[in-house]
N, C-alpha and C. Protein backbone atom coordinates (compact mmCIF):
# COMPACT_ATOMS: atom_id res chain seq x y z
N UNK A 1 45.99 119.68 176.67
CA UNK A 1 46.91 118.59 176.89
C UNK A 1 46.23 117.24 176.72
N UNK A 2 44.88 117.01 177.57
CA UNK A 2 44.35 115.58 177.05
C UNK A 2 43.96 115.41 176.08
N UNK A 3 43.70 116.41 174.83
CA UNK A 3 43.14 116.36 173.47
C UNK A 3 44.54 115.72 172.90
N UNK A 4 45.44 116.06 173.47
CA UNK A 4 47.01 116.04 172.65
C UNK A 4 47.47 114.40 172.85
N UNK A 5 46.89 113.82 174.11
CA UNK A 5 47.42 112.69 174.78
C UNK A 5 46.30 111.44 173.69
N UNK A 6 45.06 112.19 173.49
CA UNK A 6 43.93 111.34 173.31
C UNK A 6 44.21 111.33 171.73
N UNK A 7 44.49 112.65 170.95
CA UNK A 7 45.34 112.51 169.54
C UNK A 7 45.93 111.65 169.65
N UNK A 8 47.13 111.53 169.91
CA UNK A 8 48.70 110.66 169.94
C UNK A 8 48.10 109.34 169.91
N UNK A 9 47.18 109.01 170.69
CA UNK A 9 46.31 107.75 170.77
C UNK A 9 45.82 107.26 169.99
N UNK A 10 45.13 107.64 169.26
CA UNK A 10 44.28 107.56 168.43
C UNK A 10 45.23 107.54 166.87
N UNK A 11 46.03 108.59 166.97
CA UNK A 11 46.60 108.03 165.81
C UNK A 11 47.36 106.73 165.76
N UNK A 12 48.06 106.20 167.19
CA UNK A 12 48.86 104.85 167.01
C UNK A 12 48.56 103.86 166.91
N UNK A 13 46.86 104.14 167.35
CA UNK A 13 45.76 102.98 167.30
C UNK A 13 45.34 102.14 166.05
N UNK A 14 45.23 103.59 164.83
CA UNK A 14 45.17 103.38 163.76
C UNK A 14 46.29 102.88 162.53
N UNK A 15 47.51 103.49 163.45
CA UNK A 15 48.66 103.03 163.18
C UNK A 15 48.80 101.60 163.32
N UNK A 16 48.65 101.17 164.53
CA UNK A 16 48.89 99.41 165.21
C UNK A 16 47.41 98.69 164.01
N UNK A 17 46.25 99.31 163.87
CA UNK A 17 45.54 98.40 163.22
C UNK A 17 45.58 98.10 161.66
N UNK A 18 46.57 99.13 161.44
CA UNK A 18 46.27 99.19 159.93
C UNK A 18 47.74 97.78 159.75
N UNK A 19 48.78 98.06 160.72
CA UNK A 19 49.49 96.91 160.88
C UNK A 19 48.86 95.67 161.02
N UNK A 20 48.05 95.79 161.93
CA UNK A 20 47.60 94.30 162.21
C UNK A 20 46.94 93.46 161.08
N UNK A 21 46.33 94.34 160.45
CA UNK A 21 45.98 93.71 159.23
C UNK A 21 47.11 92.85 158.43
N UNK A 22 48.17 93.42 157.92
CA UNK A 22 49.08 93.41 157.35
C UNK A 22 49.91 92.34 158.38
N UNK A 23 49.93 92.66 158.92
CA UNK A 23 51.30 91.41 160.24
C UNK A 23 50.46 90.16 160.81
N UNK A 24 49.08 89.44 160.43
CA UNK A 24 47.90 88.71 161.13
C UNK A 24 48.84 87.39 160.65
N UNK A 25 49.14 87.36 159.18
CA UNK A 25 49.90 86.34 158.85
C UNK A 25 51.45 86.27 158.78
N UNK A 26 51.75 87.49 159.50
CA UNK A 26 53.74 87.50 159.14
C UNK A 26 54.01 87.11 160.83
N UNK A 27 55.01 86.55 160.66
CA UNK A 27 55.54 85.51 161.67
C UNK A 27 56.27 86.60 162.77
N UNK A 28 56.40 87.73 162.17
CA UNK A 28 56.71 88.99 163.15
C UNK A 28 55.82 89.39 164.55
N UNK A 29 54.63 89.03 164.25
CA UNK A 29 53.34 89.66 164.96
C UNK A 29 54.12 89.74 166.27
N UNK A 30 54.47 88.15 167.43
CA UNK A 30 54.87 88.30 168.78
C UNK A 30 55.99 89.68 168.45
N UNK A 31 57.19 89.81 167.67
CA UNK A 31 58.05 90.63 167.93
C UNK A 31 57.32 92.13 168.06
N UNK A 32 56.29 92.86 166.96
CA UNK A 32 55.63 93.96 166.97
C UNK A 32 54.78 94.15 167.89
N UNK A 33 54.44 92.87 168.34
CA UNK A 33 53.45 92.92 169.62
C UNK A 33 54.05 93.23 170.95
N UNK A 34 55.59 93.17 171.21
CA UNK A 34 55.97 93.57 172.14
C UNK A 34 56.24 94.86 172.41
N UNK A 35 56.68 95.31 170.94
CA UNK A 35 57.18 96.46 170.74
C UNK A 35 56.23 97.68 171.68
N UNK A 36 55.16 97.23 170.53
CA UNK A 36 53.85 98.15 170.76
C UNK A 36 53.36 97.62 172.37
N UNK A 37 53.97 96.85 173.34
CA UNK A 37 53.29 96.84 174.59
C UNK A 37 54.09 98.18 175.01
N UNK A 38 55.78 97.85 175.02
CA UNK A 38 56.48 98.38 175.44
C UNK A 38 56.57 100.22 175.10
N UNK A 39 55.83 100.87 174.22
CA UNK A 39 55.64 101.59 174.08
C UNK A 39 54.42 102.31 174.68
N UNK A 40 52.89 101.13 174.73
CA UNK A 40 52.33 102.00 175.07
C UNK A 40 52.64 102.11 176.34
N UNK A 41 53.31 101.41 177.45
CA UNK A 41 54.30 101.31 178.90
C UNK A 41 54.73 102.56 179.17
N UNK A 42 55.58 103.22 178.16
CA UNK A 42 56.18 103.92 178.11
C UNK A 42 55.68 105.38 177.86
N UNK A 43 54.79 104.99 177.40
CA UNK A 43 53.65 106.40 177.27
C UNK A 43 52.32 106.81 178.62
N UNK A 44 52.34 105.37 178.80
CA UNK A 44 51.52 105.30 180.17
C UNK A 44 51.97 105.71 181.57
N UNK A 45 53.80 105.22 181.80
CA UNK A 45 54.53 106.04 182.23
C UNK A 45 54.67 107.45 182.45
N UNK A 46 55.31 107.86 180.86
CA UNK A 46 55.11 109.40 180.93
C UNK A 46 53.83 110.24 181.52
N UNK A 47 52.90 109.75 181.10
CA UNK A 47 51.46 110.42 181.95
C UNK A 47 50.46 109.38 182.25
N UNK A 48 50.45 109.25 183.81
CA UNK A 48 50.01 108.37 184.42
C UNK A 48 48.66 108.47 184.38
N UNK A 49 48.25 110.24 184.90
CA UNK A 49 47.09 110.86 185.50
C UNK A 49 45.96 110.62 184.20
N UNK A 50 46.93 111.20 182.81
CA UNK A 50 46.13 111.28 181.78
C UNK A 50 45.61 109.65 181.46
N UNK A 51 46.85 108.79 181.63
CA UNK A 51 45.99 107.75 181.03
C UNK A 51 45.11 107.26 181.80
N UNK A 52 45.23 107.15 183.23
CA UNK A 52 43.66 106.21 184.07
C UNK A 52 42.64 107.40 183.47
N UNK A 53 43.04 108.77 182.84
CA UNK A 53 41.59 109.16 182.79
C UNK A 53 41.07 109.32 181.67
N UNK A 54 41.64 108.63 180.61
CA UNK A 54 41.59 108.12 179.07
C UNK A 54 40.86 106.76 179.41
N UNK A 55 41.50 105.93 180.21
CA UNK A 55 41.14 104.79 180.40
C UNK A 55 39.79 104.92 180.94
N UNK A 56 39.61 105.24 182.20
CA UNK A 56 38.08 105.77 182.86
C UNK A 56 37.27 106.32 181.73
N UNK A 57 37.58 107.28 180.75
CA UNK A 57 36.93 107.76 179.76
C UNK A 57 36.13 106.49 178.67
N UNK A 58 37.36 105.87 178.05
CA UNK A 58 37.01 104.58 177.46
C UNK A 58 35.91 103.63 178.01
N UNK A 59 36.29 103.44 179.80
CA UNK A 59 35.01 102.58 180.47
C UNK A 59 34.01 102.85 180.54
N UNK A 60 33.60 104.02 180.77
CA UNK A 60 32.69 104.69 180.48
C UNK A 60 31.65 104.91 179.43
N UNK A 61 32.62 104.88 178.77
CA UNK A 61 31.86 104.88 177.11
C UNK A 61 31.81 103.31 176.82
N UNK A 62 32.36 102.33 176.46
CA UNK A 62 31.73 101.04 176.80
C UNK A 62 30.38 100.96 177.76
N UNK A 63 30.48 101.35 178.80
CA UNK A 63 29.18 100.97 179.83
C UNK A 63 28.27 101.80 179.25
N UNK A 64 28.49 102.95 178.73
CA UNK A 64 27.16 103.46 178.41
C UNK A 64 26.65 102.58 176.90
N UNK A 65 27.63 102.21 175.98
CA UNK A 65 27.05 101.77 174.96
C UNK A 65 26.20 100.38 175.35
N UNK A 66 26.80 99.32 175.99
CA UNK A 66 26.27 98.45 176.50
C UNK A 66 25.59 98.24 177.89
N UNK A 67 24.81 99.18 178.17
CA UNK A 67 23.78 99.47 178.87
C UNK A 67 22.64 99.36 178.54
């Protein structure tokens, strides 16, 4: 299940950046930028447990790189 949560992630991540490239200069950005809050909300919602421990995962890995 967290491989599945940490997939889904990872692909929308790449999804939202390959946008961002593309939307840096379109006057859309605030509108897609909400979108994508409101979604990941909504996903963070659906699984609470998984994400503080995606999130904890992520901090983690930051502190160790910059250590």
């Amino acid at each position: 299940m967290n491989e599945d949560i940490i997939n889904d992630l990872s692909e929308e991540l790449e999804d939202v950046i390959e946008e961002g490239r593309s939307l840096i200069e379109n006057a859309e950005l605030q509108e897609k930028y909400e979108e994508f809050k409101t979604e990941a909300e909504l996903l963070i919602r659906k699984h609470p447990i998984k994400s503080v421990l995606a999130g904890a995962a992520v901090g983690y890995l930051i502190a160790r790189i910059f250590r």
